[in-house]
Protein backbone atom coordinates (compact mmCIF):
# COMPACT_ATOMS: atom_id res chain seq x y z
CA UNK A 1 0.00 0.00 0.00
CA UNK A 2 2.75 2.36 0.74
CA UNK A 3 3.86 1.85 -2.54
CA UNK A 4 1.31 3.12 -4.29
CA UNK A 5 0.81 6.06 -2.18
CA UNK A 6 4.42 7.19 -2.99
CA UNK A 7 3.86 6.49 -6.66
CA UNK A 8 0.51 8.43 -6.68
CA UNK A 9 2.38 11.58 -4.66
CA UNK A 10 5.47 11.31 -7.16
CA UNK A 11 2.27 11.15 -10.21
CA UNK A 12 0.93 14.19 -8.91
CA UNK A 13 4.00 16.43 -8.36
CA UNK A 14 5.27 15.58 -11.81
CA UNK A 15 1.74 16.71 -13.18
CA UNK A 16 2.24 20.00 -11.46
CA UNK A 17 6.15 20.88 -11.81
CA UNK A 18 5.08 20.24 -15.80
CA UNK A 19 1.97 22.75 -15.47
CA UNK A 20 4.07 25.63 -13.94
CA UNK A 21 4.56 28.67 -15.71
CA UNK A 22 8.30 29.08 -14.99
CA UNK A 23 11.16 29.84 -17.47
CA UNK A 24 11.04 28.81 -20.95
CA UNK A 25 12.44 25.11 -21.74
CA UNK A 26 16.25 25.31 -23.86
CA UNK A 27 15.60 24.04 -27.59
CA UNK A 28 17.05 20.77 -28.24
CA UNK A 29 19.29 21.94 -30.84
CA UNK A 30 22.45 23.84 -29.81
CA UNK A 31 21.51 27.02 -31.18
CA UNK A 32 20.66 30.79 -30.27
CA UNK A 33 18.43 32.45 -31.97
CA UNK A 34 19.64 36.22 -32.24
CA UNK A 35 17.26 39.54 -33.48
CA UNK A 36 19.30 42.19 -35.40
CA UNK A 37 18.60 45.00 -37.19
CA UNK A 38 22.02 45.34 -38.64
CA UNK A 39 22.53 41.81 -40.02
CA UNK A 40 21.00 39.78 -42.71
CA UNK A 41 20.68 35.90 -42.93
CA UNK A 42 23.70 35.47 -44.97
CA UNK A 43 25.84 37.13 -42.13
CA UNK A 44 25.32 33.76 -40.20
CA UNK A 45 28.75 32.81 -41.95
CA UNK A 46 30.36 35.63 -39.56
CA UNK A 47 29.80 33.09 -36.89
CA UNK A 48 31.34 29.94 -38.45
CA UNK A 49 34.53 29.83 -36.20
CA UNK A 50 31.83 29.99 -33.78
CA UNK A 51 29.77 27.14 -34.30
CA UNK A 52 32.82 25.29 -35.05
CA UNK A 53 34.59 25.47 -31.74
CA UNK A 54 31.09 25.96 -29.27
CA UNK A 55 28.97 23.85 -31.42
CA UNK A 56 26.36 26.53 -31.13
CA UNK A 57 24.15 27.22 -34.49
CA UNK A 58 23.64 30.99 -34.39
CA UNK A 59 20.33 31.68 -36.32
CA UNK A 60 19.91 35.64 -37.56
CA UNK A 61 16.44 37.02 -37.83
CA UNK A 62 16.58 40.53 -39.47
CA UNK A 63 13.96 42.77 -37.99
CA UNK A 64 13.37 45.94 -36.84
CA UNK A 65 14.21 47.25 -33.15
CA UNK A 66 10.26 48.23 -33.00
CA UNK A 67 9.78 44.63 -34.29
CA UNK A 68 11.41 42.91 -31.68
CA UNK A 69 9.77 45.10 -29.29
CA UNK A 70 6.31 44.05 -30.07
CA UNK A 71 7.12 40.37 -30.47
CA UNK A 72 8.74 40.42 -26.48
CA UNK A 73 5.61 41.93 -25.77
CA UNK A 74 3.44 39.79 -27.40
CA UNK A 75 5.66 36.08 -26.48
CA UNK A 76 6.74 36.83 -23.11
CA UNK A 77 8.72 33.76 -21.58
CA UNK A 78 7.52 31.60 -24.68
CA UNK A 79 9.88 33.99 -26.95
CA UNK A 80 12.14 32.37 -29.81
CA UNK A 81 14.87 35.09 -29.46
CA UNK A 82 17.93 34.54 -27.16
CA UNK A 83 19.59 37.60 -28.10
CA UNK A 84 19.69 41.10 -29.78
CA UNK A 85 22.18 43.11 -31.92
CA UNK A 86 21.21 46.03 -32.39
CA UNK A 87 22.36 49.71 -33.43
CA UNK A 88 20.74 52.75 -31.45
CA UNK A 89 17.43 53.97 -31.84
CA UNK A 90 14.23 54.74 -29.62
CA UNK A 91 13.41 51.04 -30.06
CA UNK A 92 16.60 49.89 -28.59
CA UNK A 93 15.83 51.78 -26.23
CA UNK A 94 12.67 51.18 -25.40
CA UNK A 95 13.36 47.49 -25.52
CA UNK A 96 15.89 48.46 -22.08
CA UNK A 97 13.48 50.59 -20.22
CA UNK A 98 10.67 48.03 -20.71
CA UNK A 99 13.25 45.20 -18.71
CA UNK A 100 13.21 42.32 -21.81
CA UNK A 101 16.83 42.12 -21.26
CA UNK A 102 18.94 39.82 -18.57
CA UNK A 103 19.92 42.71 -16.00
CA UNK A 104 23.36 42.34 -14.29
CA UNK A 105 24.92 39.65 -16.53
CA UNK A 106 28.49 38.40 -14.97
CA UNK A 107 30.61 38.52 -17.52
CA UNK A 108 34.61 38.76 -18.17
CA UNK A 109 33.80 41.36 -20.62
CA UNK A 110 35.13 44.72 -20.17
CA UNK A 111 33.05 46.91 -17.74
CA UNK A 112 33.30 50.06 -19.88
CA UNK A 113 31.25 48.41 -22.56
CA UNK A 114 28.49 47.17 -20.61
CA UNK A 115 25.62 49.79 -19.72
CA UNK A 116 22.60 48.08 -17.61
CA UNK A 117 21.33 45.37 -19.71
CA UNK A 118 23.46 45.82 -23.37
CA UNK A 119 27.09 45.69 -24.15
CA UNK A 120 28.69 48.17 -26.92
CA UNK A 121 30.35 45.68 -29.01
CA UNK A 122 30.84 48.66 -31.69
CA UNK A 123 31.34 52.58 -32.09
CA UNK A 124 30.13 54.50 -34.54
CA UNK A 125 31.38 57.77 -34.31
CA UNK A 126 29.81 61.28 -35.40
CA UNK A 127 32.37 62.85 -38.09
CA UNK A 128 32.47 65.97 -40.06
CA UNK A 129 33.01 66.14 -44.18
CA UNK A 130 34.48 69.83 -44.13
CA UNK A 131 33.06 71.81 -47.11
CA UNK A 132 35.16 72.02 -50.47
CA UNK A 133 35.37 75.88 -50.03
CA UNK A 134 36.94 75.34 -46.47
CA UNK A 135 40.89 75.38 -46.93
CA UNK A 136 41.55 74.86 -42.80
CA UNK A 137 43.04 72.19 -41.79
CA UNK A 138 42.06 72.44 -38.03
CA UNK A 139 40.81 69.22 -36.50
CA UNK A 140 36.88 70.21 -36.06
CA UNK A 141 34.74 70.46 -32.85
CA UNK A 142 31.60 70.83 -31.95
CA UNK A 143 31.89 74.22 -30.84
CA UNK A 144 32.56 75.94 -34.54
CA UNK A 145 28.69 74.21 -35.38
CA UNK A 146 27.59 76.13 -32.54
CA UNK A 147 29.16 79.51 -33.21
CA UNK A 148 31.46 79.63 -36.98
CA UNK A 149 30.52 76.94 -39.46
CA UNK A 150 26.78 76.03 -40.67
CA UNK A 151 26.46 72.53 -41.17
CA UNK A 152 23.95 70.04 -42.76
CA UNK A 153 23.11 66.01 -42.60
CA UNK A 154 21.45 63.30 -43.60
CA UNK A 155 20.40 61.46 -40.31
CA UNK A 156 16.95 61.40 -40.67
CA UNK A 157 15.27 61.08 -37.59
CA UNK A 158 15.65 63.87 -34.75
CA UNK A 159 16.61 60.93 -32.19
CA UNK A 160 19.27 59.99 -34.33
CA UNK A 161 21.28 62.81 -32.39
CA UNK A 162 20.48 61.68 -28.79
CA UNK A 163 23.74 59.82 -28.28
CA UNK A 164 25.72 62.93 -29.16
CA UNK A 165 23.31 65.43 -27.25
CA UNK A 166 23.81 62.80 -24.15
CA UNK A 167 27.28 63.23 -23.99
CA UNK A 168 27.25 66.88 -24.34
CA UNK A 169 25.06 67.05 -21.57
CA UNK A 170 27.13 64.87 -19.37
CA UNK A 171 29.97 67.29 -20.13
CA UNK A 172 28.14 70.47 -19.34
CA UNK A 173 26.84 69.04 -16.24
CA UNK A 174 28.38 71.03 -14.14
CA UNK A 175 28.50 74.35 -16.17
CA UNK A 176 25.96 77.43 -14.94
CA UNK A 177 26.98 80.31 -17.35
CA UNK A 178 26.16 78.28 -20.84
CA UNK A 179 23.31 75.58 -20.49
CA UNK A 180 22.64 72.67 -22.28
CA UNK A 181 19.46 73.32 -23.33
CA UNK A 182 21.17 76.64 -24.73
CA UNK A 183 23.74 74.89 -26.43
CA UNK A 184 21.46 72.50 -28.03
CA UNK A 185 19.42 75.51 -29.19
CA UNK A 186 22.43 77.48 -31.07
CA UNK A 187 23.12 73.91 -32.34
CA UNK A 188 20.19 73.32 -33.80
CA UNK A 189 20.04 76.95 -35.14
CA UNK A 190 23.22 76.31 -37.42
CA UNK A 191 21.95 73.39 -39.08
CA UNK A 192 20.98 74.28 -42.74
CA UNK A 193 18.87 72.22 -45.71
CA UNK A 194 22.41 71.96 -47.83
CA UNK A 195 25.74 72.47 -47.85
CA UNK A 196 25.93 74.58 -50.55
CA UNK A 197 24.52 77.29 -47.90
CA UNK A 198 27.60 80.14 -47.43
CA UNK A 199 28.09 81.62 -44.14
CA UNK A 200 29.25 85.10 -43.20
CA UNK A 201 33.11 83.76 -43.88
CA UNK A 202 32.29 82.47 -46.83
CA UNK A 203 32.23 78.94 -46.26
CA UNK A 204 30.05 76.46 -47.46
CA UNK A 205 28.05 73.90 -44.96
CA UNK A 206 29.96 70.71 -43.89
CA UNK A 207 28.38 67.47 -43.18
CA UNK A 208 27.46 65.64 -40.03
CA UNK A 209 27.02 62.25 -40.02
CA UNK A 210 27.76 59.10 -38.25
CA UNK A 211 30.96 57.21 -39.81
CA UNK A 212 29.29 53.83 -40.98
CA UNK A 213 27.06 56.04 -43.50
CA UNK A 214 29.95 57.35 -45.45
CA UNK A 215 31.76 53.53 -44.97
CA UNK A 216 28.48 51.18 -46.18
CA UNK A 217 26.99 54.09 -48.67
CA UNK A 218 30.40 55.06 -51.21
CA UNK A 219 27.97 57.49 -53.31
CA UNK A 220 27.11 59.38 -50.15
CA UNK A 221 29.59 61.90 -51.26
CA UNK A 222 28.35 62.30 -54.40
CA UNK A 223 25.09 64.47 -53.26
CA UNK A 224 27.40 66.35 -50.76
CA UNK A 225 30.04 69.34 -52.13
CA UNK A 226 32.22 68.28 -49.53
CA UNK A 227 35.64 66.63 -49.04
CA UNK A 228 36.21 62.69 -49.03
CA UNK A 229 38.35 62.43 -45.95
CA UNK A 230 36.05 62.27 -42.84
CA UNK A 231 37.57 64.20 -39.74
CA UNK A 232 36.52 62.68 -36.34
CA UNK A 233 35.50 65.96 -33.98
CA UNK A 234 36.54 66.26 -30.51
CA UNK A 235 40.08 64.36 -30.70
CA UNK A 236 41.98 67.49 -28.66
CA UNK A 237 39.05 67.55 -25.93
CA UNK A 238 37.93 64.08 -24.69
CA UNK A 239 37.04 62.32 -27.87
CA UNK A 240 34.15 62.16 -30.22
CA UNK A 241 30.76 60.69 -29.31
CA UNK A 242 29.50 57.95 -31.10
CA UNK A 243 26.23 55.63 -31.78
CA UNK A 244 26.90 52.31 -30.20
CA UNK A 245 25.90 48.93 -31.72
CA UNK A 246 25.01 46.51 -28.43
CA UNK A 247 24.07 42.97 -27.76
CA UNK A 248 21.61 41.95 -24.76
CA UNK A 249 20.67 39.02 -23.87
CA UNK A 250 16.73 38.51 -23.61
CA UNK A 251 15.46 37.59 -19.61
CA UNK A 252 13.60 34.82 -21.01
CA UNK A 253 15.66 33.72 -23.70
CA UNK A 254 15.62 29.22 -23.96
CA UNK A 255 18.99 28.95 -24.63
CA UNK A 256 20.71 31.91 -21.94
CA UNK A 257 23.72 29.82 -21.46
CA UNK A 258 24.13 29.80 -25.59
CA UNK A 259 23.98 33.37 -25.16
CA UNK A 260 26.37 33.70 -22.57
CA UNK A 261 28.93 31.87 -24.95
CA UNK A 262 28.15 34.08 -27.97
CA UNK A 263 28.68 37.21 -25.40
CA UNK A 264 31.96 36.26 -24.31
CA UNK A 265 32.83 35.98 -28.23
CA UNK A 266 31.40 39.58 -28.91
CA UNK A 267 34.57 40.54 -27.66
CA UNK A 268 36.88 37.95 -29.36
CA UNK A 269 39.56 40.00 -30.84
CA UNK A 270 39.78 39.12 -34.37
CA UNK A 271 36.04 38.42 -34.27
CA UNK A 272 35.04 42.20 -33.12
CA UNK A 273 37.19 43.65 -35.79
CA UNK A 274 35.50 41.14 -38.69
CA UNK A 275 31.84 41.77 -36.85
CA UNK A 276 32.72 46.23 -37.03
CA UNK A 277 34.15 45.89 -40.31
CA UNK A 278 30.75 44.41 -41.60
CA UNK A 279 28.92 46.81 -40.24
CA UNK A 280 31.33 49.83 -40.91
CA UNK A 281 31.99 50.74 -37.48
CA UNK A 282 34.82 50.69 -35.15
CA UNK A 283 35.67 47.63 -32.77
CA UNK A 284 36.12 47.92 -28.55
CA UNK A 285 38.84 45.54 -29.12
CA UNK A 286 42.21 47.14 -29.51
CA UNK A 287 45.39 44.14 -29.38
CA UNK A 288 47.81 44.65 -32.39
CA UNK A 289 46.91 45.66 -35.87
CA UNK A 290 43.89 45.08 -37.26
CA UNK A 291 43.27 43.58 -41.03
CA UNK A 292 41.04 46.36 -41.68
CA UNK A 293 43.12 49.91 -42.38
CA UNK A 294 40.40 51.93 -41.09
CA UNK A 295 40.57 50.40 -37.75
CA UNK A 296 44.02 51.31 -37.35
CA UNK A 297 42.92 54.62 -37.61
CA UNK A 298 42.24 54.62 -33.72
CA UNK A 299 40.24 57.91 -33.22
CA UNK A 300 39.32 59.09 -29.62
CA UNK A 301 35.92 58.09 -28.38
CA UNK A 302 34.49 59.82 -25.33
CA UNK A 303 35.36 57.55 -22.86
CA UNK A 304 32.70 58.07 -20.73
CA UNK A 305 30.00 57.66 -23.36
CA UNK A 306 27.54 54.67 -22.67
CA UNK A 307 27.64 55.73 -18.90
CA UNK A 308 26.35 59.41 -20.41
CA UNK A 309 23.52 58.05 -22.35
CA UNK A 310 22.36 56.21 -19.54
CA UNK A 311 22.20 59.24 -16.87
CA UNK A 312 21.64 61.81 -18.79
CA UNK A 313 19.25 60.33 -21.38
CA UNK A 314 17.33 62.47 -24.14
């Protein structure tokens, strides 16, 4: 009789462990299944070192940061996705501040990169394409857009300057005479339709944009009257601010401990510089040379930067 009891109590407790909501159940496959709005499907081959020495399948599905959003929303713990890459935007954010992501992930990775729930695996920079009418060969900052130089772009979206205005705003923080909110103003105020507008020296417009346009868009230049070198701004006082590109894991993501490998090889040397060079952006990574010429152009990056967008968000 005793026997039966016990098998009848071990019956039921299976029943209910099975019925629990809990976390959602690891595929079977070794795989992680990562969101990106940055690579395609045929970028999988990026990751074939990867899958050779983890025996991990990395599966890319391209969609949008507001995408991914709405399908966390919508799955909850019964989500696909493991993992996002993604570049900055509202979405990205938005996908932080609504907590899908694994919060305070231990990690060897290095702290700088990490800001709450992403890690910057790549930097794209704001640089300046001086006009074809300017002759100066002065590095740029920020402050001749503010009080010399007019200057144009072709960042769409307003929030495509948030990561910039964040960092100026950590930097004034602690400035009374000149606000931020008045700097962003005479910013703003500079910023013309073209860069064939003239100022009062008789310069033409320059152009503002974010490095990876002018590396993954080699016409870009055409449109502009402007030079073809692009000058980093800021290198003389702290470094230029930049977009980042960031992977997070997802809090409910099946395979986490997949995840956790593909993390740690975010920040494989050679495999940062391939992953930046794809993408047109600069690596975190720094040891030796890199393949790529561009990378070895090392420009300053305000070192403070992910930190900034995170406490003093726009």
């Amino acid at each position: 009789m005793p026997f039966y009891r016990w098998t009848s109590l071990l019956f039921l407790f299976c029943v209910l462990y099975s019925c629990s909501p809990g976390a959602a159940h690891p595929s079977r496959k070794q795989r992680i299944v990562l969101a990106t709005d940055c690579l395609t499907k045929e970028d999988e081959r990026l990751f074939k070192s990867f899958k050779k020495y983890h025996h991990i399948d990395v599966q890319i599905v391209q969609l949008s940061a507001d995408s991914i959003l709405s399908i966390l929303k919508n799955e909850g713990v019964n989500t696909e996705i493991d993992a996002v890459l993604l570049r900055y935007s509202i979405g990205s954010e938005d996908i932080e501040r609504n907590h899908f992501l694994k919060r305070k992930v231990k990690s060897p990775v290095p702290e700088a990169s990490q800001s709450l729930d992403y890690f910057t695996v790549g930097q794209d920079p704001y640089v300046i394409f001086p006009s074809l009418r300017d002759s100066s060969d002065k590095q740029p900052d920020l402050a001749e857009l503010i009080h010399k130089t007019h200057w144009t772009t072709d960042l769409s979206l307003v929030s495509d300057f948030n990561p910039l205005l964040s960092g100026v705003k950590a930097r004034m923080k602690d400035k009374k005479k000149y606000s931020f909110y008045d700097w962003q103003k005479d910013f703003l105020k500079n910023k013309t339709a073209s860069t064939r507008f003239v100022d009062s020296t008789g310069r033409a417009a320059c152009l503002l944009t974010l490095y990876s346009h002018f590396a993954q868009q080699p016409d870009l230049l055409d449109y502009y009257t402007v030079r073809e070198t692009p000058q980093f701004i800021n290198q003389q006082n702290g470094g230029s601010y930049y977009q980042p590109v960031r992977f997070g894991i997802v809090r409910h993501a099946r395979n986490f401990m997949n995840a956790m490998e593909l993390l740690d090889y975010m920040f494989n040397v050679p495999f940062n510089r391939r992953l930046n060079n794809r993408l047109g952006t600069f690596p975190v990574v720094e040891r030796g040379k890199s393949p790529y010429p561009y990378q070895n152009e090392g420009p300053k990056m305000f070192a403070w930067m992910d930190r900034a967008m995170r406490k003093f968000p726009i």
